[in-house]
Protein backbone atom coordinates (compact mmCIF):
# COMPACT_ATOMS: atom_id res chain seq x y z
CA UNK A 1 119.02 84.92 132.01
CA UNK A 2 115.09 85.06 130.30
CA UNK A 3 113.71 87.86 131.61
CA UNK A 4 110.42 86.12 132.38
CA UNK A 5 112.00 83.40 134.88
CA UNK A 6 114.21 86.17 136.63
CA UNK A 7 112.13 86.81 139.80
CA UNK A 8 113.60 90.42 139.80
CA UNK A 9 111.27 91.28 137.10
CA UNK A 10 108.12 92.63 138.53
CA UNK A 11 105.04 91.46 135.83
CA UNK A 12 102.50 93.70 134.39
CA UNK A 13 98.77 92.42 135.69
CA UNK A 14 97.39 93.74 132.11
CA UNK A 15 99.57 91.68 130.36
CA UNK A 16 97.17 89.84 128.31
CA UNK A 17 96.22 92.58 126.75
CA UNK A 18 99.22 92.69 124.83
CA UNK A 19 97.72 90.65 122.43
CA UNK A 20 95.37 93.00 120.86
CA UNK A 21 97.69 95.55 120.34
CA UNK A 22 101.71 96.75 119.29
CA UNK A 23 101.85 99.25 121.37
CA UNK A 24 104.08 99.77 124.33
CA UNK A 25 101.87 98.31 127.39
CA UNK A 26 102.32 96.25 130.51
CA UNK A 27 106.38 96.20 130.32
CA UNK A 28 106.84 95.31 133.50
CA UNK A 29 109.49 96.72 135.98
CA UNK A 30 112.79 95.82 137.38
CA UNK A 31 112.65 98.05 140.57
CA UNK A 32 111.67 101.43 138.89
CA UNK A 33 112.81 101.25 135.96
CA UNK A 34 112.33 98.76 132.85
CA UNK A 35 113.52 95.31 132.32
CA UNK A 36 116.54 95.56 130.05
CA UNK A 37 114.71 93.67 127.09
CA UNK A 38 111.96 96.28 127.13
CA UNK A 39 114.97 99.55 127.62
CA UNK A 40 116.53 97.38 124.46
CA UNK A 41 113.16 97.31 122.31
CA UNK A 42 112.54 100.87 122.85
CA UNK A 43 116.11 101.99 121.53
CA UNK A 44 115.92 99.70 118.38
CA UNK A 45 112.44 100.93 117.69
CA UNK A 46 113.97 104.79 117.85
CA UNK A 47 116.71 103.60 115.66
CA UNK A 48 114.31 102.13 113.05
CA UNK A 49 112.32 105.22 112.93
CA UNK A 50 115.37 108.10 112.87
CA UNK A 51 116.46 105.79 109.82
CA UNK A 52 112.91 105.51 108.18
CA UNK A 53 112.93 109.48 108.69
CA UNK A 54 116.85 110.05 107.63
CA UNK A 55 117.81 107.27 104.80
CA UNK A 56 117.24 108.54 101.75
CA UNK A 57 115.21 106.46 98.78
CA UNK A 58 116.52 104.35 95.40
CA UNK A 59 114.19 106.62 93.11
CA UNK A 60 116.40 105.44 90.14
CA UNK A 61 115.53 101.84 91.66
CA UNK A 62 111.84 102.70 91.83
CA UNK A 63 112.11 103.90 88.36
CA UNK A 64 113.84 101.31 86.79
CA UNK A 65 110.91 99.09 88.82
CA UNK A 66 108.24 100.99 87.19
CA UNK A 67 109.58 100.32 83.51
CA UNK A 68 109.96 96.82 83.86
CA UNK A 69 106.08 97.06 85.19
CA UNK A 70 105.56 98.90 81.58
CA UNK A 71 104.91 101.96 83.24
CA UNK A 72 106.23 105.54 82.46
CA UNK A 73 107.39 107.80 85.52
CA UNK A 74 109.28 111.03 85.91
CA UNK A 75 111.40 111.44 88.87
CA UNK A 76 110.96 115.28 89.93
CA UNK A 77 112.22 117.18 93.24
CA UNK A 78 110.99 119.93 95.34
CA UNK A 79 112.06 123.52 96.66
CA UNK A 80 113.53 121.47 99.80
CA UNK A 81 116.82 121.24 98.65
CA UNK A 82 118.00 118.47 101.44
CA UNK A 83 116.87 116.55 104.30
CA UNK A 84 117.30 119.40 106.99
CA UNK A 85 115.58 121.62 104.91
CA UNK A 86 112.79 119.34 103.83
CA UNK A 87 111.93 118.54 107.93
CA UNK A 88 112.03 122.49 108.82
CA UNK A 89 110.69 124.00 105.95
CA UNK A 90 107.05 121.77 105.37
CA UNK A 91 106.17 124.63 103.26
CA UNK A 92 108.75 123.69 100.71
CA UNK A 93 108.32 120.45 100.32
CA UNK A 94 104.40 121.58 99.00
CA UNK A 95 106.09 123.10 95.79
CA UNK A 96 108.08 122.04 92.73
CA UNK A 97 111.54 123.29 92.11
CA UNK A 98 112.80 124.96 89.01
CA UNK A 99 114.14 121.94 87.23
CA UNK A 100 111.13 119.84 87.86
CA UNK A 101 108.87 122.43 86.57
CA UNK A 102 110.99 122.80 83.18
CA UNK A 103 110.92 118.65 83.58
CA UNK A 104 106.85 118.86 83.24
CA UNK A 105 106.98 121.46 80.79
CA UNK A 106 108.98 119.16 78.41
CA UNK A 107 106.72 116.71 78.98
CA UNK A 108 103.92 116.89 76.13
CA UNK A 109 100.47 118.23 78.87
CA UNK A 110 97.35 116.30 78.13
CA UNK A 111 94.21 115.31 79.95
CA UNK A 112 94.68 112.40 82.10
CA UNK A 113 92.19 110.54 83.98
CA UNK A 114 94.33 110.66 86.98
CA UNK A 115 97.59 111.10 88.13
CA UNK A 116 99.82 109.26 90.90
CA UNK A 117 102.92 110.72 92.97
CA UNK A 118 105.12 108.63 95.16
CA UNK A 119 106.63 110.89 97.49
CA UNK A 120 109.68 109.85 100.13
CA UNK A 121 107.30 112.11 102.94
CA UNK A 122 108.82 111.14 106.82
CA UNK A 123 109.40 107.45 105.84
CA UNK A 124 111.77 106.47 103.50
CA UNK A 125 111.36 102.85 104.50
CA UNK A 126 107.71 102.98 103.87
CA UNK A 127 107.86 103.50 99.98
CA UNK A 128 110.56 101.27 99.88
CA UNK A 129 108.38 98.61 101.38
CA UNK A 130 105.41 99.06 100.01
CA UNK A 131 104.66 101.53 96.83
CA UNK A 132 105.34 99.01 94.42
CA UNK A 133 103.27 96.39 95.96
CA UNK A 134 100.72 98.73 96.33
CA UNK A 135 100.77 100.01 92.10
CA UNK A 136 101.34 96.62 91.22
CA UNK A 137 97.34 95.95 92.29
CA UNK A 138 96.31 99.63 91.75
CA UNK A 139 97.75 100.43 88.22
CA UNK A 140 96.06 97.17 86.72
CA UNK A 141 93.11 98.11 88.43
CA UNK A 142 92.76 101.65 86.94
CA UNK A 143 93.60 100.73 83.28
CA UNK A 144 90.68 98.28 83.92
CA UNK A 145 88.31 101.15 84.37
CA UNK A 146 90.04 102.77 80.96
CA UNK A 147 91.68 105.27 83.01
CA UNK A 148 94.44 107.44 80.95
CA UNK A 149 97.25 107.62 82.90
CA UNK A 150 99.90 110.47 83.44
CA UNK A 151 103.56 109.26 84.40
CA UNK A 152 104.20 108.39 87.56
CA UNK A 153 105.60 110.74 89.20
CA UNK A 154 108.34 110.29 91.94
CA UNK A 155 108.66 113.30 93.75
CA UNK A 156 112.13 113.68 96.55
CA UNK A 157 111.35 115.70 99.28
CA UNK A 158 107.78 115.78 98.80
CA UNK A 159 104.34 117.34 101.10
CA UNK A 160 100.75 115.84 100.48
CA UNK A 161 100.27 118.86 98.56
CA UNK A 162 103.10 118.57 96.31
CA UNK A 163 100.48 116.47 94.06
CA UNK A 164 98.15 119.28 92.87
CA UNK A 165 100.42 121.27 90.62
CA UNK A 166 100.79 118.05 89.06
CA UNK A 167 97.53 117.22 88.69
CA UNK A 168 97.05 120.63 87.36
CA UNK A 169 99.50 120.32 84.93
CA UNK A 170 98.27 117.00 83.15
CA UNK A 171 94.34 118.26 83.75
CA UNK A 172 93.86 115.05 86.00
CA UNK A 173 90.36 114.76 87.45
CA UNK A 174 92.06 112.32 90.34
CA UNK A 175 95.16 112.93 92.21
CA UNK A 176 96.37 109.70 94.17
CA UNK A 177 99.64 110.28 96.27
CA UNK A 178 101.36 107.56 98.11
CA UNK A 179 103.93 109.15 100.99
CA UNK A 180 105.67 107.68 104.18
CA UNK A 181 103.75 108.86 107.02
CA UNK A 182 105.60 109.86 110.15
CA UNK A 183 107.02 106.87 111.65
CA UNK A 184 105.72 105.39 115.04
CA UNK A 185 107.29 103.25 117.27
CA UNK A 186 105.85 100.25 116.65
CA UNK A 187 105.42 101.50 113.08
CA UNK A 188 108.70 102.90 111.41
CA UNK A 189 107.26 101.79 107.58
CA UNK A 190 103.67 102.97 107.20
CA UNK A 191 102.33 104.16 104.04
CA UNK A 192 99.77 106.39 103.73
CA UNK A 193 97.31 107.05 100.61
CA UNK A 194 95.77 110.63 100.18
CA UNK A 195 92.95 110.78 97.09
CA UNK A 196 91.72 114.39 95.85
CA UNK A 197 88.65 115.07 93.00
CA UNK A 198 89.90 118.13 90.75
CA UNK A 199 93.08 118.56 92.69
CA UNK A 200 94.26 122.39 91.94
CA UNK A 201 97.16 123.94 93.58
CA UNK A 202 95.31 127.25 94.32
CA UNK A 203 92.15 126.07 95.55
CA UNK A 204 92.50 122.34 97.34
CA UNK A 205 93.22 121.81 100.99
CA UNK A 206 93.42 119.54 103.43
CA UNK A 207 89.94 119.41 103.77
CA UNK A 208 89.09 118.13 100.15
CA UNK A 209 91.06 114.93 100.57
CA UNK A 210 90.41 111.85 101.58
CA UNK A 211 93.34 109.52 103.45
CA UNK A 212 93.87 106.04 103.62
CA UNK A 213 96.68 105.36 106.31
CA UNK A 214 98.33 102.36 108.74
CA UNK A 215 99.59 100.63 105.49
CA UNK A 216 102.20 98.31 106.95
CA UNK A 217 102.62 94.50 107.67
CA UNK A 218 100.99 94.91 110.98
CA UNK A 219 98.30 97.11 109.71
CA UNK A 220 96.16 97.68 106.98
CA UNK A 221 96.57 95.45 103.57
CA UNK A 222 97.22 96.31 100.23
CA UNK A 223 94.09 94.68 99.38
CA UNK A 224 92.40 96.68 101.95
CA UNK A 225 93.80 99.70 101.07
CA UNK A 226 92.99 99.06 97.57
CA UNK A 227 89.12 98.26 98.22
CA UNK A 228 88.92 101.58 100.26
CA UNK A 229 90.80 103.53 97.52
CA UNK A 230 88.27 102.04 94.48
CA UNK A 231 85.58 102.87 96.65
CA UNK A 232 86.41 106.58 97.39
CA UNK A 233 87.16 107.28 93.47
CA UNK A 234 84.20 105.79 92.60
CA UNK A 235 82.00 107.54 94.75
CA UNK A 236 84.00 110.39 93.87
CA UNK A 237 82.88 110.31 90.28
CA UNK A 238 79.39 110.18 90.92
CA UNK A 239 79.81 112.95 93.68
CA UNK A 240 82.32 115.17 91.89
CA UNK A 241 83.93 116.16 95.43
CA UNK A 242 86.25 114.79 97.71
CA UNK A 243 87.48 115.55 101.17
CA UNK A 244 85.46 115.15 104.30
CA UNK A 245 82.12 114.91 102.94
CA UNK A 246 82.93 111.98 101.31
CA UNK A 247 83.07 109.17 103.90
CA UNK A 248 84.57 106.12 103.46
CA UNK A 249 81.71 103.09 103.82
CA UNK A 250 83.78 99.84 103.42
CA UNK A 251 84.15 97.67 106.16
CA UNK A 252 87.03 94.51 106.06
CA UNK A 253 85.98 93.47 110.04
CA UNK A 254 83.33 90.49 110.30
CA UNK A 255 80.07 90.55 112.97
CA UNK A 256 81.98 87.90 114.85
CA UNK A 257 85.46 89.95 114.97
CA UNK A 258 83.45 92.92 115.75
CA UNK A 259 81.82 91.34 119.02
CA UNK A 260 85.16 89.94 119.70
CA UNK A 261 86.85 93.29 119.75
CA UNK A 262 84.67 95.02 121.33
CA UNK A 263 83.92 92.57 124.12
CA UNK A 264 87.75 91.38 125.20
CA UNK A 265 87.85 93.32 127.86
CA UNK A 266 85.08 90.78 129.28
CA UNK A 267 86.91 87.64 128.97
């Protein structure tokens, strides 16, 4: 029987706010607990996102991707040796193992103009989706400015941080790292985009980079994300500094969609 014609379902006065957001509001009740399609919802959305977290990534695939794009990339792995240790030990997923330091030492070190890492991060599902989207705009973009490039670098079981001993290593003034970000509910493949000026291992921290998150089919666009991204570098350039005193001034939301956000409650 629908749900919404079975008179045992108790509606949710606020729901037509459900339009202007995903989230999990005005359910509804079936004496005190949840209607069965909104019990069902919640466990497929806790699936998704214990998958996102838990199923590893195709780097070979993302690899082989990368080459037919004409692009070289090194696939390089981290101190967290699996996917237990990875989600206990944060601190090891910040630095490279053995084998993928030897793997950068073989590799011939020269100033680049910037350097980008792909890393798995807390959504497998997210990369999947969306890295090669994302380069497929970004890369073009870059060699347009006469940016040298380093490899790619696809990094397994990898931290935010995990991108300044690279960037160290090929002299890169800009460090661009695409990771899954923790998966929501409503959310299970977001990407998120962290850019740092003069990225060293020893000296940069959270506070000199800038983040570009909410990349997903419900939330921010690659072109959006792009725009934000060519902004920040730019400014970056002229500023020589990245982090939070470097504020992100783009805007993507017209006057008219801004009075009708910020008014719906009124209607």
């Amino acid at each position: 029987m629908n749900e919404h014609n079975d008179q045992t379902v108790i509606t949710n006065s606020w729901a037509s706010l459900k339009q202007f957001t995903p989230a999990r509001i005005a359910l509804g009740r079936a004496g005190i607990s949840l209607p069965t399609r909104a019990s069902l919802d919640f466990q497929l959305a806790h699936a998704l996102a214990r998958d996102a977290v838990n199923i590893p990534i195709d780097f070979s695939g993302l690899e082989k991707s990368l080459s037919f794009m004409g692009f070289q990339s090194l696939t390089l792995k981290t101190r967290a040796e699996n996917q237990q240790m990875y989600l206990q030990r944060p601190d090891l997923g910040r630095v490279l193992s053995d084998s993928a330091l030897d793997c950068l030492q073989q590799t011939t070190p020269h100033s680049a103009d910037a350097v980008i890492v792909i890393a798995d991060g807390l959504s497998s599902k997210a990369i999947e989706h969306h890295a090669l989207p994302f380069l497929s705009l970004l890369l073009p973009k870059l060699q347009e400015k006469s940016y040298h490039l380093a490899p790619v670098c696809l990094v397994k079981h990898g931290r935010v941080a995990i991108g300044d001993a690279i960037a160290r290593h090929y002299l890169a003034r800009l460090c661009i790292i695409l990771i899954g970000e923790r998966p929501g509910l409503s959310s299970p493949d977001s990407m998120g985009i962290y850019f740092t000026y003069q990225a060293r291992s020893e000296i940069s921290t959270d506070a000199d980079r800038n983040c570009i998150s909410n990349i997903h089919s419900n939330g921010l666009s690659y072109e959006q994300a792009l725009k934000k991204l060519v902004f920040l570098v730019s400014e970056a350039e002229k500023l020589q500094f990245s982090g939070v005193n470097l504020k992100d001034e783009t805007t993507d939301t017209s006057a008219d969609d801004q009075r009708r956000l910020a008014n719906f409650l009124l209607d």
